[in-house]
Protein backbone atom coordinates (compact mmCIF):
# COMPACT_ATOMS: atom_id res chain seq x y z
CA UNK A 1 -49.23 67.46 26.17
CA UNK A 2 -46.40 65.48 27.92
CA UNK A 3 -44.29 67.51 30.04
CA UNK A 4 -40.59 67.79 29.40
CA UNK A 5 -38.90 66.06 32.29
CA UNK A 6 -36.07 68.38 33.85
CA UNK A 7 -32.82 66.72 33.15
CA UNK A 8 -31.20 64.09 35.56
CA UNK A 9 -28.65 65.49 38.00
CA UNK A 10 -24.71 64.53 37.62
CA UNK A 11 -24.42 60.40 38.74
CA UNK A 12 -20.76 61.25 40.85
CA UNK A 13 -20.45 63.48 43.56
CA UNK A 14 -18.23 65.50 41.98
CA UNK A 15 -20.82 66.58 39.81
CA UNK A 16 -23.33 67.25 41.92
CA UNK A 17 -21.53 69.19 44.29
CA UNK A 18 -20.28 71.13 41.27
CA UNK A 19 -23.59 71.49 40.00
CA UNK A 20 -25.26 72.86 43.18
CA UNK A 21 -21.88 75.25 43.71
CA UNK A 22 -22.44 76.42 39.81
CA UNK A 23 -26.09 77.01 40.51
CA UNK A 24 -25.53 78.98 43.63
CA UNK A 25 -22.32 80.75 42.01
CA UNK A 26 -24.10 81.74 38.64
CA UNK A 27 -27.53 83.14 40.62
CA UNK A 28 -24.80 85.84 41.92
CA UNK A 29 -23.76 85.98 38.45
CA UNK A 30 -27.38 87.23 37.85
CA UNK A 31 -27.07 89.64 40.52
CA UNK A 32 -24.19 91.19 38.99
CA UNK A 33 -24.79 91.19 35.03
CA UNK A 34 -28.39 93.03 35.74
CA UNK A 35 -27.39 95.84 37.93
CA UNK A 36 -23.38 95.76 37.71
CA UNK A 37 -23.49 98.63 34.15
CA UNK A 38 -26.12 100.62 35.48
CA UNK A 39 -24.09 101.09 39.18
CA UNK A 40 -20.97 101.90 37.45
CA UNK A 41 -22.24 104.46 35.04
CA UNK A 42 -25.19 105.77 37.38
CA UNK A 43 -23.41 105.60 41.25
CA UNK A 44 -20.09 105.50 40.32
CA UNK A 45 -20.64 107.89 37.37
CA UNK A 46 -18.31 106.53 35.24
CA UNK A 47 -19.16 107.45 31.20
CA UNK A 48 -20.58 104.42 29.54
CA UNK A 49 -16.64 104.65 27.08
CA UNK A 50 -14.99 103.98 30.54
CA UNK A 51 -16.89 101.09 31.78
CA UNK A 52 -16.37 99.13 28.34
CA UNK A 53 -12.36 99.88 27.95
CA UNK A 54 -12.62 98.30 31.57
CA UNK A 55 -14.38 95.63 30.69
CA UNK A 56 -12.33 94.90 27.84
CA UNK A 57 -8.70 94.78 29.91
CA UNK A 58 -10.58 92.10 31.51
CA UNK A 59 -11.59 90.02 28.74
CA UNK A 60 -7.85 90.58 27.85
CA UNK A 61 -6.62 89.60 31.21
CA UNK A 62 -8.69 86.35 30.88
CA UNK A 63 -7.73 85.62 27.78
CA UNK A 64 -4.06 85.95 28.60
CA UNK A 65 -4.09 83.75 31.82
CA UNK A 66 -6.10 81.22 30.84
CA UNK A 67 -3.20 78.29 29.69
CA UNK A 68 -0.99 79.58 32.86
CA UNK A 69 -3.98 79.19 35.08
CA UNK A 70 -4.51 75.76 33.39
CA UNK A 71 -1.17 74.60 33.68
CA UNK A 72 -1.30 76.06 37.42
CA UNK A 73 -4.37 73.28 37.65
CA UNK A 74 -2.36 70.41 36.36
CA UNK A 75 0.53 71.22 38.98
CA UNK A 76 -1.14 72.45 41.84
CA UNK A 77 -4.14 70.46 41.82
CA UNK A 78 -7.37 71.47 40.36
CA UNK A 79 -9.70 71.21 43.42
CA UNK A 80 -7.22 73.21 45.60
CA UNK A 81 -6.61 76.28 42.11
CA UNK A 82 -10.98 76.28 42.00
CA UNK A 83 -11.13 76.73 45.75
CA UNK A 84 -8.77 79.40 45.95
CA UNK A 85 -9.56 81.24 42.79
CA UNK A 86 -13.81 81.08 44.01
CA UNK A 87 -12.81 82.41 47.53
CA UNK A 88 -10.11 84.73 46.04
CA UNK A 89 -12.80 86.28 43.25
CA UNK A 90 -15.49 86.84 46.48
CA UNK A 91 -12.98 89.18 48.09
CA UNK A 92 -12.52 90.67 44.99
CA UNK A 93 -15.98 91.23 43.78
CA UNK A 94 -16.61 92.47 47.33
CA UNK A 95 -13.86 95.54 46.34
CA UNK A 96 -16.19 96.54 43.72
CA UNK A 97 -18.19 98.58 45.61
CA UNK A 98 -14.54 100.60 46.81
CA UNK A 99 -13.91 102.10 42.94
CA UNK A 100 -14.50 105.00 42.44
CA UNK A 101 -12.44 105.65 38.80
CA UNK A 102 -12.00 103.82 35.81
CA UNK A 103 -8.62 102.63 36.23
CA UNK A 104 -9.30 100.70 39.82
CA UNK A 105 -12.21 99.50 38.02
CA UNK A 106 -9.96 98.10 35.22
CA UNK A 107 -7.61 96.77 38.04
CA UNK A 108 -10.08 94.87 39.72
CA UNK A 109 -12.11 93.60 36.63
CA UNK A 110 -8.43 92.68 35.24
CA UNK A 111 -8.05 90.87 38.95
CA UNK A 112 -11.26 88.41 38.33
CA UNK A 113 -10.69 87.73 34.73
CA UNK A 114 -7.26 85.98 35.95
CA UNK A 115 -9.34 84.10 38.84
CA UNK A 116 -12.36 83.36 36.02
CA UNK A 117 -9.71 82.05 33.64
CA UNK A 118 -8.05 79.68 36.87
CA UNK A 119 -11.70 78.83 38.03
CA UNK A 120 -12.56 77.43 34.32
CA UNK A 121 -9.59 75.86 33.74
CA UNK A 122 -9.40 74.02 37.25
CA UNK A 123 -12.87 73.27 36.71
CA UNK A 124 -12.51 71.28 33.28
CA UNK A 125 -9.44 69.31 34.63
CA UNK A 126 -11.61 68.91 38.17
CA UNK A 127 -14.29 67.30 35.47
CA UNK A 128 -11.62 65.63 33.41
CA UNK A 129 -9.64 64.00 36.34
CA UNK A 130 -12.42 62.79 39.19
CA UNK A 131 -15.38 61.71 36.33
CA UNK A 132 -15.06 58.66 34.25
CA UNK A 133 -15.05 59.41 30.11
CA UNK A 134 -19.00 58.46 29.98
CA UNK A 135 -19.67 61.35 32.29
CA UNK A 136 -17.74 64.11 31.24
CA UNK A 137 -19.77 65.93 28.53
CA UNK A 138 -23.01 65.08 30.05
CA UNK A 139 -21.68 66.82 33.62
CA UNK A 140 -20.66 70.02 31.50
CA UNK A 141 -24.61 69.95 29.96
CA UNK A 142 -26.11 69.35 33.06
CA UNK A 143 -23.45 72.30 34.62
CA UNK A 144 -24.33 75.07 31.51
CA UNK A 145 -28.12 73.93 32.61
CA UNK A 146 -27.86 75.16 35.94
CA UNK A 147 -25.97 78.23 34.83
CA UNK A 148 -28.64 79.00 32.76
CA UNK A 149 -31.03 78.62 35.66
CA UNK A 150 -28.88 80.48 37.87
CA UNK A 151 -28.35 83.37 36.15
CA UNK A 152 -31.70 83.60 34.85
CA UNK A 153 -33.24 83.39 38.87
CA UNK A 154 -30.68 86.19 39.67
CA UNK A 155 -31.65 88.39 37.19
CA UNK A 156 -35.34 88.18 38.35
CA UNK A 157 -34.11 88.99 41.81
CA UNK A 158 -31.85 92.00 40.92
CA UNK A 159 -35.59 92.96 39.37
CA UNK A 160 -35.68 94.45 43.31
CA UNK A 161 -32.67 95.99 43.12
CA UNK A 162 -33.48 98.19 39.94
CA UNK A 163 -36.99 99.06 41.46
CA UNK A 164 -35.05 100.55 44.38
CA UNK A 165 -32.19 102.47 42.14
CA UNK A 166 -30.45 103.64 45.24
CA UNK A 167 -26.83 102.73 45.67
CA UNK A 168 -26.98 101.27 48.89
CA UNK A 169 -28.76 98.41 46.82
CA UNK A 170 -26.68 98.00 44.11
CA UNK A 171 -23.47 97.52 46.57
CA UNK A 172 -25.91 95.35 48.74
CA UNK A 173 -26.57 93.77 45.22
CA UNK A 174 -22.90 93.42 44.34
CA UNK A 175 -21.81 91.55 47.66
CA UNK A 176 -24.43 89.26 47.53
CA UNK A 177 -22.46 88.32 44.59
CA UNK A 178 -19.21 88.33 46.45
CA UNK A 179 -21.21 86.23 49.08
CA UNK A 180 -22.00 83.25 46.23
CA UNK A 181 -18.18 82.88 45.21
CA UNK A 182 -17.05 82.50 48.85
CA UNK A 183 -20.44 79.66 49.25
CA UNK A 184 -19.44 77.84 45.84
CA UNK A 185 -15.70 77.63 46.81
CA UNK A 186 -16.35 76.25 50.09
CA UNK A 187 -18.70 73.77 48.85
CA UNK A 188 -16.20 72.42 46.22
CA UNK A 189 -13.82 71.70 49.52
CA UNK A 190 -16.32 68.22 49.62
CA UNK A 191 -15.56 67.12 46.23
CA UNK A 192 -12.60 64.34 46.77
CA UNK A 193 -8.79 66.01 45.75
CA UNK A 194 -6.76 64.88 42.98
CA UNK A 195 -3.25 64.56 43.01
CA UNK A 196 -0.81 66.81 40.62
CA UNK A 197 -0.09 64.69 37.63
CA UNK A 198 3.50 65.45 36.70
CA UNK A 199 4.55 66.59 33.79
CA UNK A 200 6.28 64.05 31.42
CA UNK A 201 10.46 64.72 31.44
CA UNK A 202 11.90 66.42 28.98
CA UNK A 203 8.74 67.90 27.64
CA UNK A 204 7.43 71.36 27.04
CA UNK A 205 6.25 73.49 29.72
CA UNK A 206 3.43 74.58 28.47
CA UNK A 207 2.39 72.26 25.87
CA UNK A 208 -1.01 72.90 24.57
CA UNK A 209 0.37 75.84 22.99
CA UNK A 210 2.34 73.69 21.04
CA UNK A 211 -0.17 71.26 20.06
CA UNK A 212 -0.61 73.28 16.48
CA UNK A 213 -3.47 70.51 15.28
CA UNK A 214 -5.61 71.67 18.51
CA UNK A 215 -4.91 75.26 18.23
CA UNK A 216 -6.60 75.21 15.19
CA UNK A 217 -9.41 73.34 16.66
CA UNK A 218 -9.60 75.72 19.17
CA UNK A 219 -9.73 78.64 16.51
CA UNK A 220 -12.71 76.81 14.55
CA UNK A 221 -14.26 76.65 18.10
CA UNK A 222 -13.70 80.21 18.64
CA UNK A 223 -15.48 81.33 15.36
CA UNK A 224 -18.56 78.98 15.54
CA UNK A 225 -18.96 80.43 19.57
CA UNK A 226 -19.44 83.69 18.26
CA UNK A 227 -23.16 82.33 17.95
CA UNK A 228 -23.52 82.83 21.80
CA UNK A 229 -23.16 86.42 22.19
CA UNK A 230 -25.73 87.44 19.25
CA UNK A 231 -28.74 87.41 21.01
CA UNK A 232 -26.49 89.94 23.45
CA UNK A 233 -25.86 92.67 20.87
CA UNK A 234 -26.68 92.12 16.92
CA UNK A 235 -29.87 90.90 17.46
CA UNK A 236 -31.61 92.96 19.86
CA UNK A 237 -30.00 96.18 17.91
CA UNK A 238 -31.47 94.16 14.38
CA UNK A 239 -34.82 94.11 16.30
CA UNK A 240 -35.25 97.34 17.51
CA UNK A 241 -33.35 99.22 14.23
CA UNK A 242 -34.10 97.12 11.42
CA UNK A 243 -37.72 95.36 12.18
CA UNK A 244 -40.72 96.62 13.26
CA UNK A 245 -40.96 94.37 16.30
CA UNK A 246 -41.54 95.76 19.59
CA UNK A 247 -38.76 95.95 21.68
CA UNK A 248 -40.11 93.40 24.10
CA UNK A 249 -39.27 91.30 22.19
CA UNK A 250 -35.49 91.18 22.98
CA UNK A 251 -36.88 89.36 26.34
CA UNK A 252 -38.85 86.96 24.87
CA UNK A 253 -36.02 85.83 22.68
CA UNK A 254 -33.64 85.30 25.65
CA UNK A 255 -36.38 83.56 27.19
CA UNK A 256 -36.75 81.30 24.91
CA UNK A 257 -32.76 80.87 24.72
CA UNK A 258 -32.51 80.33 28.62
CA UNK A 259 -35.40 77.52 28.76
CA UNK A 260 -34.21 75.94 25.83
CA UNK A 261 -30.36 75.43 27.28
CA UNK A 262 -31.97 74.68 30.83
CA UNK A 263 -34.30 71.80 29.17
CA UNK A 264 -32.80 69.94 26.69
CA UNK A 265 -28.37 70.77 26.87
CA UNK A 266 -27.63 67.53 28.77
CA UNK A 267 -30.30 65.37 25.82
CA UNK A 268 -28.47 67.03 23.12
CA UNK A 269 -25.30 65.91 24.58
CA UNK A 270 -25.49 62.51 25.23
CA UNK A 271 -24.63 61.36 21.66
CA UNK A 272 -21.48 63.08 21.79
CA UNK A 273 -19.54 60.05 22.39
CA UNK A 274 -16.07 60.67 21.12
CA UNK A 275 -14.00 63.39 19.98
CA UNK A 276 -15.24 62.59 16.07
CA UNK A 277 -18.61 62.87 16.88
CA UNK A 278 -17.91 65.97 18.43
CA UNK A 279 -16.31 67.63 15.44
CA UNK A 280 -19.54 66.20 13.27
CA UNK A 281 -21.53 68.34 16.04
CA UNK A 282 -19.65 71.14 15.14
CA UNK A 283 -20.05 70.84 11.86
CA UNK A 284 -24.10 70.62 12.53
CA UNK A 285 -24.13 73.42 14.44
CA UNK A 286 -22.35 75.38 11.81
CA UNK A 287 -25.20 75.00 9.41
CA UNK A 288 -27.81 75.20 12.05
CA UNK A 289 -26.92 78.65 12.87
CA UNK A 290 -26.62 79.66 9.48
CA UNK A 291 -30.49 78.63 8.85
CA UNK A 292 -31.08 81.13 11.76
CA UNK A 293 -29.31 83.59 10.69
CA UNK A 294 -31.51 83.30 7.60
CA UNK A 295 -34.59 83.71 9.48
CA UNK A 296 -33.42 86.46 11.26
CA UNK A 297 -32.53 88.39 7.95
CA UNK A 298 -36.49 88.20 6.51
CA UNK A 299 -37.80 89.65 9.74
CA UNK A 300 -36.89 93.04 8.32
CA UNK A 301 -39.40 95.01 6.24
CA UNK A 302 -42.23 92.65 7.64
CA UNK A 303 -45.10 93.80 10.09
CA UNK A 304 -44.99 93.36 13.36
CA UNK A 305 -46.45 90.07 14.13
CA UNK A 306 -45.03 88.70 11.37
CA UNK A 307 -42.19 89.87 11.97
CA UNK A 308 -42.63 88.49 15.57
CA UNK A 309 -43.27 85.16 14.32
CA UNK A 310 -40.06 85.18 12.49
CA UNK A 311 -37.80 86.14 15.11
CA UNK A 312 -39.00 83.75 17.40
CA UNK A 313 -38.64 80.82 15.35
CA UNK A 314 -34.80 82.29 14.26
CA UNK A 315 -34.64 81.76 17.78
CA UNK A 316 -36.03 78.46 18.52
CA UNK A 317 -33.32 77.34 15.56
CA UNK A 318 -30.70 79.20 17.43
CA UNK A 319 -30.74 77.16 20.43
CA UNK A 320 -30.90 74.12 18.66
CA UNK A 321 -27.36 74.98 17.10
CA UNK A 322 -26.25 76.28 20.33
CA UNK A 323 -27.16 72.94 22.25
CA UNK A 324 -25.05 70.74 20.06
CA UNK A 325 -22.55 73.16 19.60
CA UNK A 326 -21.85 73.29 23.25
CA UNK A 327 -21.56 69.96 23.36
CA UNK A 328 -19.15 69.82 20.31
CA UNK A 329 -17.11 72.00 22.09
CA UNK A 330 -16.81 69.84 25.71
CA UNK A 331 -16.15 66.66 23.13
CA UNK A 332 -12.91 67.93 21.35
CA UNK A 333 -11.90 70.14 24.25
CA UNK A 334 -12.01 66.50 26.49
CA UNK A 335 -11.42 64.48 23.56
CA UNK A 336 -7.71 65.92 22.34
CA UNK A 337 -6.39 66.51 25.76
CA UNK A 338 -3.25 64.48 27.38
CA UNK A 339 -4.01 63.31 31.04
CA UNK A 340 -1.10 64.98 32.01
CA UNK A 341 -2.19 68.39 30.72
CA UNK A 342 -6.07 68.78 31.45
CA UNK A 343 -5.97 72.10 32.84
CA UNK A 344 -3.65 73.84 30.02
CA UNK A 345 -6.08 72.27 27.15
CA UNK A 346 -9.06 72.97 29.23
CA UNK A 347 -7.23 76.85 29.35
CA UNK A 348 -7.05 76.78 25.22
CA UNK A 349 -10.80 76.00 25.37
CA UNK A 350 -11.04 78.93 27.73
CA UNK A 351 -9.02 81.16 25.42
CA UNK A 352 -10.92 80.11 22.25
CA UNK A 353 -14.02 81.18 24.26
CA UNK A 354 -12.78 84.45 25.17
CA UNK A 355 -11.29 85.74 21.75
CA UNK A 356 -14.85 84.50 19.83
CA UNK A 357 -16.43 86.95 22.93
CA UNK A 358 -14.12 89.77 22.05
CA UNK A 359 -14.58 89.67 18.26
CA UNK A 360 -17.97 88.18 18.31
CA UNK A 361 -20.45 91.38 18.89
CA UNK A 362 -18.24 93.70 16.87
CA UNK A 363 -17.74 91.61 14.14
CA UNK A 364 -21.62 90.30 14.11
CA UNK A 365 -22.41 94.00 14.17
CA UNK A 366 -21.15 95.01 11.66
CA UNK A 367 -22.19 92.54 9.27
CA UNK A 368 -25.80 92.13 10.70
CA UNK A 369 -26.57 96.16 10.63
CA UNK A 370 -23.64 96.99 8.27
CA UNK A 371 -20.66 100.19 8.27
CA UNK A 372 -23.14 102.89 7.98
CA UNK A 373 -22.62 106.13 6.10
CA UNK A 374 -23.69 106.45 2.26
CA UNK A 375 -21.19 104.15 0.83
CA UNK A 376 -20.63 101.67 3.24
CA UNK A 377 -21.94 98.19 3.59
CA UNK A 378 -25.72 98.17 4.61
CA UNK A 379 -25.86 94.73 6.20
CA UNK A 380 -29.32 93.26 6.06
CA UNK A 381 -30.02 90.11 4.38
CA UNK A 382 -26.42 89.76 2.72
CA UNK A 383 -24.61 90.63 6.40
CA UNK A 384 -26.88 87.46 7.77
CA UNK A 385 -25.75 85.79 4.83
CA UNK A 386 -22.64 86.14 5.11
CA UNK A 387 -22.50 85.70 9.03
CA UNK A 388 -24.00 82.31 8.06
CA UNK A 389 -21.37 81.61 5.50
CA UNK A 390 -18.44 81.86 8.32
CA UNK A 391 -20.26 79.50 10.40
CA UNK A 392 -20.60 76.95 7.75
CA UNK A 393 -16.91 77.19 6.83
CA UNK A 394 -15.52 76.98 10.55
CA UNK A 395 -17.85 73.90 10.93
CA UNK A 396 -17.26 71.93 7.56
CA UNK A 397 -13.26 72.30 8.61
CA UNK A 398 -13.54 71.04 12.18
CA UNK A 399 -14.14 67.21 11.25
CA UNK A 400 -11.08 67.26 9.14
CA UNK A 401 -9.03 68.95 11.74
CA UNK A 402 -10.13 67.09 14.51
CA UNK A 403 -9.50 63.67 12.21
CA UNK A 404 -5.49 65.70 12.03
CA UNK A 405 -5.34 66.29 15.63
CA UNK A 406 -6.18 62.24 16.76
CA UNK A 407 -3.70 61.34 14.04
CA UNK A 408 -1.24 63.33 16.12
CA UNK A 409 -1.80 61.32 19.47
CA UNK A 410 -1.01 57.84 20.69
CA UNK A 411 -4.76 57.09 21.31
CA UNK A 412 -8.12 58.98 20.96
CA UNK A 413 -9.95 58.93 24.08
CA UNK A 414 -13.60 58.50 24.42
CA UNK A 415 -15.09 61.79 25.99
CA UNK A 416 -18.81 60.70 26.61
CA UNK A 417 -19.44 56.83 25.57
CA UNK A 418 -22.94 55.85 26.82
CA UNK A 419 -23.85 59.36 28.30
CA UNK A 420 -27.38 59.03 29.46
């Protein structure tokens, strides 16, 4: 069997600096997501009601800031906004381990989903502004590879952490984390600045929140992102509740997620070429994911190693569609975007991101395992169904919206032509 060769590194320097900051950035990232829910609710003691409200003020502070961050980006500079927001978020994280109540912990989650939402946006214009249009996509592939890798390598090391339980290693934990911001936003000091690029005269402020044709984009994006946070809620609670898989399981599944992403993102991104092809990825995607969600649905009422079986190849499908999905998503997101107005557009991305995250596991939830009580809806094999359905529709309108939005501008941009 021929190995699978690990994928090139970025060509510019840009890119690799960002990639090695991402990498170091995202193993923190690792640190935190393992042991960050069992510190607040175990050390802290906050009730596990508390923790999510907090969490979800910050998904709303994100969501809010991310076009003023971007536009912040544009102005500013985004080299000087990523810097700043990295170093800014290391302090911050480092405050964790002060709260003692749910509202500073809502205060200072709130705090780095405004600096998460400036780091993003600053990042894509960063991308958009130092990196020639063949580059682009396949730097964002080759970035969501190593914060795949990242995350996945901190995660094994917080394994430590959880063995210990005590809380002097879960705050040790948490400012190692701290620790990788500060690192990441350093190293991005070497990557070369851009100037501001003024705003036309006369024009709108803010105008990606004008742009009505990319909104909608943006909303189709949204939906079809939903994908990535199944394997986080509906489908380890469809495992363990409605198939008679071991629970196990759930790890092998975002095993196989993780490799796939780390392997093969920046191949499945290198025919992404313009912001038309991107909008046919989406539309692939769509009915990708809606084959999965197929498979997923007959894993119920099997045994367990057929069930097994089934769930891992729903998987394997599942990161196909999530491969060229991403890179759908970098295409239009590149592809639509004025020079003048990266970081705003690249905060619209961020925003369509965030809203599919905060309807995405309630909404798949639902439909996957259904209302409950003796005359709701039973989800099951129609709930997958369905699920599937929304994906198909979101994709089959992106190409004609996309086709809406380039009518709309001067000139469509390549994003990606001859991406290697």
């Amino acid at each position: 069997m021929t190995a699978t060769p690990a994928p090139a590194p970025p060509q510019s320097r840009t890119g690799r600096v960002l990639a090695a900051a991402t990498l170091i950035n995202t193993f923190g990232n690792g640190l935190f997501m393992t042991v960050s829910a069992i510190y607040f609710t175990r050390s802290v003691g906050l009730p596990a009601g508390q923790l999510a409200a907090a969490l979800a003020v910050a998904a709303a502070a994100r969501l809010i800031a991310s076009v003023p961050m971007g536009h912040l980006a544009d102005r500013v500079g985004p080299r000087e906004v990523l810097v700043v927001c990295a170093c800014l978020n290391g302090l911050v994280t480092a405050s964790v381990v002060l709260v003692d109540g749910v509202v500073g912990l809502a205060l200072v989650l709130a705090v780095q989903g405004v600096l998460d939402a400036g780091s993003n946006g600053a990042r894509g214009a960063l991308i958009a502004g130092a990196l020639p249009t063949d580059q682009r996509v396949r730097t964002q592939a080759f970035l969501r590879s190593m914060t795949n890798l990242g995350i996945t390598g901190g995660a094994a090391a917080a394994a430590l952490t959880l063995h210990l339980d005590t809380a002097v290693a879960y705050k040790t934990t948490i400012l190692a984390d701290a620790t990788t911001f500060v690192i990441a936003g350093v190293m991005v000091l070497g990557v070369t600045r851009l100037a501001p690029v003024p705003a036309p005269a006369g024009g709108r402020r803010l105008v990606a929140l004008a742009d009505r044709p990319f909104l909608l984009v943006m909303l189709l994006v949204g939906v079809l992102t939903m994908q990535y946070g199944l394997l986080e809620v509906a489908i380890p609670l469809w495992t363990v509740q409605r198939t008679h898989a071991p629970a196990w399981l759930v790890s092998v599944l975002l095993i196989v997620n993780t490799i796939g992403i780390v392997l093969f993102q920046v191949r499945a991104s290198r025919d992404v070429t313009t912001a038309t092809a991107a909008a046919k990825a989406l539309r692939l995607s769509s009915v990708i994911i809606a084959v999965a969600c197929a498979i997923y649905a007959f894993a119920a009422g099997q045994g367990i190693w057929v069930a097994v079986a089934i769930m891992v190849a729903g998987s394997v499908v599942h990161v196909v569609s999530e491969l060229v999905l991403s890179a759908g998503t970098w295409g239009v997101a590149y592809g639509l975007a004025p020079p003048h107005a990266q970081g705003q557009y690249q905060g619209v991305f961020g925003m369509s991101m965030s809203l599919g995250n905060l309807v995405g596991p309630a909404l798949t939830t639902v439909l996957v395992l259904g209302t409950g009580g003796p005359h709701g809806f039973g989800g099951g094999l129609p709930g997958w169904l369905a699920l599937g359905a929304l994906f198909v529709v979101a994709g089959a309108a992106a190409p004609p919206v996309v086709s809406w939005a380039l009518r709309t501008r001067a000139t469509a941009e390549p994003v990606a032509a001859g991406a290697q």
